[in-house]
Protein backbone atom coordinates (compact mmCIF):
# COMPACT_ATOMS: atom_id res chain seq x y z
CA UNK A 1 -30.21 8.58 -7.66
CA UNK A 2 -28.53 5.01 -7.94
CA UNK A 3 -29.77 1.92 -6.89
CA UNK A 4 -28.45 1.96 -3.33
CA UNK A 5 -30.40 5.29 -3.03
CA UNK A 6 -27.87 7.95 -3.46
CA UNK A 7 -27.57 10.71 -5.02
CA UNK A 8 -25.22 11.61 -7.70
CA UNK A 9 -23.57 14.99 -8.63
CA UNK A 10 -25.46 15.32 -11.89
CA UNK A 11 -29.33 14.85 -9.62
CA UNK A 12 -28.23 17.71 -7.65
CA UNK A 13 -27.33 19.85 -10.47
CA UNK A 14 -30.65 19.22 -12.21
CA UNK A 15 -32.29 19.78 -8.96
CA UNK A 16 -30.56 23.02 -8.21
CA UNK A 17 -31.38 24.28 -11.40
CA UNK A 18 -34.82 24.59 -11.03
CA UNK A 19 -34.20 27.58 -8.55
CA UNK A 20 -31.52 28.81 -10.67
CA UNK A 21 -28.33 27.45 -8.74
CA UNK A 22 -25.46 25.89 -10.39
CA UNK A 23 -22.90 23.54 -9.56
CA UNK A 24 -19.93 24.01 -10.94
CA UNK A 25 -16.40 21.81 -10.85
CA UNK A 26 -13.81 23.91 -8.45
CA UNK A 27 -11.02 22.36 -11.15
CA UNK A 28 -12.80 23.26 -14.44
CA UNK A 29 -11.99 26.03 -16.65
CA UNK A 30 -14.58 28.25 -16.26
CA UNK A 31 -14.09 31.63 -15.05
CA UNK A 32 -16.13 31.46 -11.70
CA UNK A 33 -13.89 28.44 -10.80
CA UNK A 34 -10.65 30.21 -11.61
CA UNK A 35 -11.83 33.10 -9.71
CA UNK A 36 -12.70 30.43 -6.55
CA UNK A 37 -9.40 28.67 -6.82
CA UNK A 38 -8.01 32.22 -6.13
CA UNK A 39 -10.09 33.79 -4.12
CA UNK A 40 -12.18 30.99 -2.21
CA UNK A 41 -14.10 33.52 -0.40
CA UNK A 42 -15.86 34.98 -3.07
CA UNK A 43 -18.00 31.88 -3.04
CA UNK A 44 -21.17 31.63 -0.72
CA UNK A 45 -20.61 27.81 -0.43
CA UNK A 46 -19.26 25.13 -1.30
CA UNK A 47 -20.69 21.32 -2.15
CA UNK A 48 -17.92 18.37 -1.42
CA UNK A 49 -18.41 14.53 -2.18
CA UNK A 50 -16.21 11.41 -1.41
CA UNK A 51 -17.80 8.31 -2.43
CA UNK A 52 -21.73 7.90 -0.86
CA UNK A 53 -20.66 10.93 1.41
CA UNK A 54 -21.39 14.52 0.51
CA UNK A 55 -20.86 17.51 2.90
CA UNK A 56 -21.68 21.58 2.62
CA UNK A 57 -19.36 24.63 3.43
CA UNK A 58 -21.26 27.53 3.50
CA UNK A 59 -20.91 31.28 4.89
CA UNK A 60 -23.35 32.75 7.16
CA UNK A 61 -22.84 36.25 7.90
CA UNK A 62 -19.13 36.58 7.01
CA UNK A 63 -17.54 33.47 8.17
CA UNK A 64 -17.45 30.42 6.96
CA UNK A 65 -18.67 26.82 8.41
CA UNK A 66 -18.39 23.13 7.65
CA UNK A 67 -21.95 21.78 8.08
CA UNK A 68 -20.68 17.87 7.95
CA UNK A 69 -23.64 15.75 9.56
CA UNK A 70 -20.50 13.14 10.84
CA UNK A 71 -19.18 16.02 12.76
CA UNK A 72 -21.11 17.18 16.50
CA UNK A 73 -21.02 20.46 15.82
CA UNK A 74 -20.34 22.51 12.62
CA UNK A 75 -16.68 23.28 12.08
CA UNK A 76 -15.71 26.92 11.79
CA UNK A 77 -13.19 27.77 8.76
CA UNK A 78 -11.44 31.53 9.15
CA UNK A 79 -11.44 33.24 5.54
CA UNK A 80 -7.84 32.86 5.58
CA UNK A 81 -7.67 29.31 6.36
CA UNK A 82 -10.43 28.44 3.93
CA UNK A 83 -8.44 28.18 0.62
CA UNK A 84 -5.93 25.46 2.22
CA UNK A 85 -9.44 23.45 4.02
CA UNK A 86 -10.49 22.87 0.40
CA UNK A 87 -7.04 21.68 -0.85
CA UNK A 88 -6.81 19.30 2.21
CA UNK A 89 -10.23 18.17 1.00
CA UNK A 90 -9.45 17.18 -2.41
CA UNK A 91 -6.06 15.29 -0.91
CA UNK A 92 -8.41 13.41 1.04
CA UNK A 93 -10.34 12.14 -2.37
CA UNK A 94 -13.46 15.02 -2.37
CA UNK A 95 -14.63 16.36 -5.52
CA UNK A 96 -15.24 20.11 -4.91
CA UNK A 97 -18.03 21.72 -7.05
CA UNK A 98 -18.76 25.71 -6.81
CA UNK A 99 -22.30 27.09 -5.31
CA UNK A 100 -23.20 29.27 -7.68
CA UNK A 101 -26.16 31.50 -7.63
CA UNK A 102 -28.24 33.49 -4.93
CA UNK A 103 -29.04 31.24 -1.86
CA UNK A 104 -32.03 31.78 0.36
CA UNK A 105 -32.11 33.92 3.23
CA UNK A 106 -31.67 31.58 6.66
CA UNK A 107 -31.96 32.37 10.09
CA UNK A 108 -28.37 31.58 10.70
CA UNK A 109 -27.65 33.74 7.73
CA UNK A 110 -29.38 36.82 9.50
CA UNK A 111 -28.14 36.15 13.02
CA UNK A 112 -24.48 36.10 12.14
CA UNK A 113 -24.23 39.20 10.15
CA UNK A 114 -25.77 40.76 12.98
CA UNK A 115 -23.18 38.79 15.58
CA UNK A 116 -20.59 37.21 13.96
CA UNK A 117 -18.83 34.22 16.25
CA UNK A 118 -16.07 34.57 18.04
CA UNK A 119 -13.61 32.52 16.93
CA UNK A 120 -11.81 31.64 20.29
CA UNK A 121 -14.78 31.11 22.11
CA UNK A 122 -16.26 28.79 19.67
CA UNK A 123 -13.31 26.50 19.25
CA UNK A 124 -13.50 26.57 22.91
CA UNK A 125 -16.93 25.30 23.49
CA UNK A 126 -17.10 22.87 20.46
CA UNK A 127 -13.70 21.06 21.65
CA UNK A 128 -15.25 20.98 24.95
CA UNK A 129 -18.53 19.11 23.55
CA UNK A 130 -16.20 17.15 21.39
CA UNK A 131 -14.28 15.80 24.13
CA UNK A 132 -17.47 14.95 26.50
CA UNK A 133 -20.00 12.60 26.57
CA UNK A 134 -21.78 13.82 29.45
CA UNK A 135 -25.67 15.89 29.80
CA UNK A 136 -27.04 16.89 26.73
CA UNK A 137 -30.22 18.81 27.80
CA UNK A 138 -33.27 17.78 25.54
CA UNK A 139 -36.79 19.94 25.48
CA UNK A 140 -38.61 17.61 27.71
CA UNK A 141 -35.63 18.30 30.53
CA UNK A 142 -34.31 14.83 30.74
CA UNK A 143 -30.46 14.06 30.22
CA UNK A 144 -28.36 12.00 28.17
CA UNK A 145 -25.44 10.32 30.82
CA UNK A 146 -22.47 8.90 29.98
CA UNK A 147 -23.20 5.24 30.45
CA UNK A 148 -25.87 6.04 27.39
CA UNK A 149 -23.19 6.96 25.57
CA UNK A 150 -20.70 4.16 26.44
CA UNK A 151 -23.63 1.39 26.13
CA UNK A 152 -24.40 3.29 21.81
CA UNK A 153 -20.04 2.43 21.99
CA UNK A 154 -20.61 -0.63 22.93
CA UNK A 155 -23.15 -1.72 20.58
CA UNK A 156 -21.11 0.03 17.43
CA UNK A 157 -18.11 -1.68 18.75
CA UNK A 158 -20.09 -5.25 18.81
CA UNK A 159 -21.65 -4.31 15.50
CA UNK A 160 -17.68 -3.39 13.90
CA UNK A 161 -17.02 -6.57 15.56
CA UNK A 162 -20.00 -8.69 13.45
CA UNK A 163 -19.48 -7.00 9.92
CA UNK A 164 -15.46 -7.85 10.38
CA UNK A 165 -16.46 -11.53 10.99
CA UNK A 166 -18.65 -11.69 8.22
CA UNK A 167 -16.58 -10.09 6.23
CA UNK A 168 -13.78 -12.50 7.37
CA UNK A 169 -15.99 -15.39 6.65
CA UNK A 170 -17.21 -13.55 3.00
CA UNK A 171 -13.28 -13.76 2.23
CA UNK A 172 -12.37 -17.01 3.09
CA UNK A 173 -15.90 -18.29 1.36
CA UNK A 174 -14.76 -16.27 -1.79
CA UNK A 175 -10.66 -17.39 -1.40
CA UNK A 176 -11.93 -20.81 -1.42
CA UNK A 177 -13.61 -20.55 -4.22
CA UNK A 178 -10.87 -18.61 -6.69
CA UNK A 179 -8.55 -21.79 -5.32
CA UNK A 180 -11.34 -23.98 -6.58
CA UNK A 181 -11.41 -22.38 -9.86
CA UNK A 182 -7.42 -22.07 -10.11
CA UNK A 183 -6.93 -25.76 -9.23
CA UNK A 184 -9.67 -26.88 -11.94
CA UNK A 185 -8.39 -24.83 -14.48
CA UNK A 186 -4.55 -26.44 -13.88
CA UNK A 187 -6.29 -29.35 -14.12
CA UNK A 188 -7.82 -28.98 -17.44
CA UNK A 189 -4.11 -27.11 -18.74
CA UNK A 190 -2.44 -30.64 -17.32
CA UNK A 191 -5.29 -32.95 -19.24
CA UNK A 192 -4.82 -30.72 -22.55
CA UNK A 193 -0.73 -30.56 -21.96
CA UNK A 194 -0.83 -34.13 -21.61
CA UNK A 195 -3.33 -34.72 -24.91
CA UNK A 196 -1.19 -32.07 -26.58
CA UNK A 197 1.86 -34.24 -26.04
CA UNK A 198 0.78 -37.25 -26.91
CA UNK A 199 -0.69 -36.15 -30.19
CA UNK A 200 3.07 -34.91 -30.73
CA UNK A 201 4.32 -38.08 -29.46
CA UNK A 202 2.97 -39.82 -32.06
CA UNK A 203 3.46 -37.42 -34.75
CA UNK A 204 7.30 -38.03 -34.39
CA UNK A 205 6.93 -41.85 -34.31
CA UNK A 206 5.22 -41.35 -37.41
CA UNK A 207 7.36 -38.83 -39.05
CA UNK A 208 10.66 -41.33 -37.78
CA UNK A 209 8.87 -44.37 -39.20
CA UNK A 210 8.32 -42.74 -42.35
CA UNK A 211 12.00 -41.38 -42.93
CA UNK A 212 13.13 -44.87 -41.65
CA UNK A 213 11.23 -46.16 -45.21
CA UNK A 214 12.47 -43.85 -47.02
CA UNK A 215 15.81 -44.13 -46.28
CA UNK A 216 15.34 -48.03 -46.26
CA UNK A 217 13.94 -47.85 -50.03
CA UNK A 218 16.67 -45.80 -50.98
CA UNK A 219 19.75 -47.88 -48.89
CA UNK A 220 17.67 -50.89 -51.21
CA UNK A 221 17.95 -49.03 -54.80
CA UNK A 222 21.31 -47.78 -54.15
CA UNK A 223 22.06 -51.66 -53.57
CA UNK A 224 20.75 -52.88 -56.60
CA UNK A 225 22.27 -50.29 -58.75
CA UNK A 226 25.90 -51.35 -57.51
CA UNK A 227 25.07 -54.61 -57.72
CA UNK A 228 24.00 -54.16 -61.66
CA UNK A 229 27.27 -52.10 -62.40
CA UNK A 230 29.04 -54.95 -60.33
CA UNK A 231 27.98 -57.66 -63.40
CA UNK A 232 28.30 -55.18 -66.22
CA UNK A 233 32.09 -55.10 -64.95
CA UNK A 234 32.19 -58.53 -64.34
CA UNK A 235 31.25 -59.24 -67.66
CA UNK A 236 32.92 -56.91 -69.67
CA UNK A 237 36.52 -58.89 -67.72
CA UNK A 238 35.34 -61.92 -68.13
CA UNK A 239 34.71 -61.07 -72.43
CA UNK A 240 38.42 -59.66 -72.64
């Protein structure tokens, strides 16, 4: 378990283990998982995770359902359809890992290999709770309406509405600062660029000052040499 209280993959395996169930990688190399990636329905079940988020596909009886707690109802998955609900899955981002080992008996377990679900009927009745909001008898009789419903929208709508703005206001708080940074780091490039170039500046006077003696000293001893050859031919005229 992290921090933010969730579990990771390798706290369920060591959990698991301790009643002799394994989870194994649908994309490793082992044999079980090349048999799954082939034949997906010689698994019992499946265990899926995106992010925080982890879901179950398991068989009861002989079919197969998706027991997502963000879904209404469980989702059922034909055998044939199966293989290409667990590709779509890993599209999506999920990390598929293998149930392997003997699971415990369940009451769903027993009552659907005695009376397996029909398909059409299902998809029928689940689409239809799906699509309304209305009655939902509890034990105690009393019912669930519609404007319940729509008042629980409104609130998640208002509370979308809240985490966008602070979000909003996190990002400009946070865009402020980075331009903050940015503009004081320019400034400190600009204060070294213009140290840098003023240290180079005077470098060059320096270095022009110095060849300007140098060539001064030697303009002066070339001078006085032609002026010494000048007498010597002076004199050596003047003596014939």
């Amino acid at each position: 378990m992290d921090d933010t209280g969730y579990f990771s993959i390798q706290v369920l395996q060591r959990a698991l283990k301790i009643v002799d169930i394994e989870l194994i990688s649908y994309n490793s190399q082992q044999r079980i998982a090349e048999q799954a990636r082939q034949t997906p329905t010689n698994i019992q079940g499946y265990i899926c995770n995106l992010h925080q988020h982890w879901l179950t596909i398991r068989r009861f009886g002989s079919q197969y359902f998706d027991l997502n707690s963000m879904l209404t109802v469980p989702i059922l998955i034909s055998n044939t359809y199966l293989s290409l609900y667990l590709a779509q899955l890993q599209l999506n981002g999920y990390s598929i890992f293998i149930v392997n080992g003997v699971l415990p008996v369940c009451v769903a377990d027993e009552r659907l290999s005695r009376s397996p679900v029909d398909p059409k009927r299902y998809n029928q009745l689940t689409k239809r709770l799906n699509n309304s909001k209305v009655v939902i008898q509890t034990s105690s009789s009393h019912k669930l309406t519609s404007s319940m419903f729509d008042n629980d929208d409104d609130n998640l709508t208002r509370a979308i509405e809240a985490s966008i703005q602070h979000n909003n206001v996190q990002d400009k708080i946070l865009q402020e600062a980075l331009e903050k940074s940015f503009f004081d780091s320019q400034k400190g490039n600009i204060q070294n660029n213009e140290l840098t170039n003023q240290l180079l500046l005077e470098e060059a006077i320096a270095a022009s000052l110095n060849n300007v003696s140098l060539t001064s000293q030697k303009q002066q001893e070339q001078l006085t040499v032609d002026a010494l050859r000048s007498k010597r031919l002076q004199y050596y005229e003047n003596k014939e």
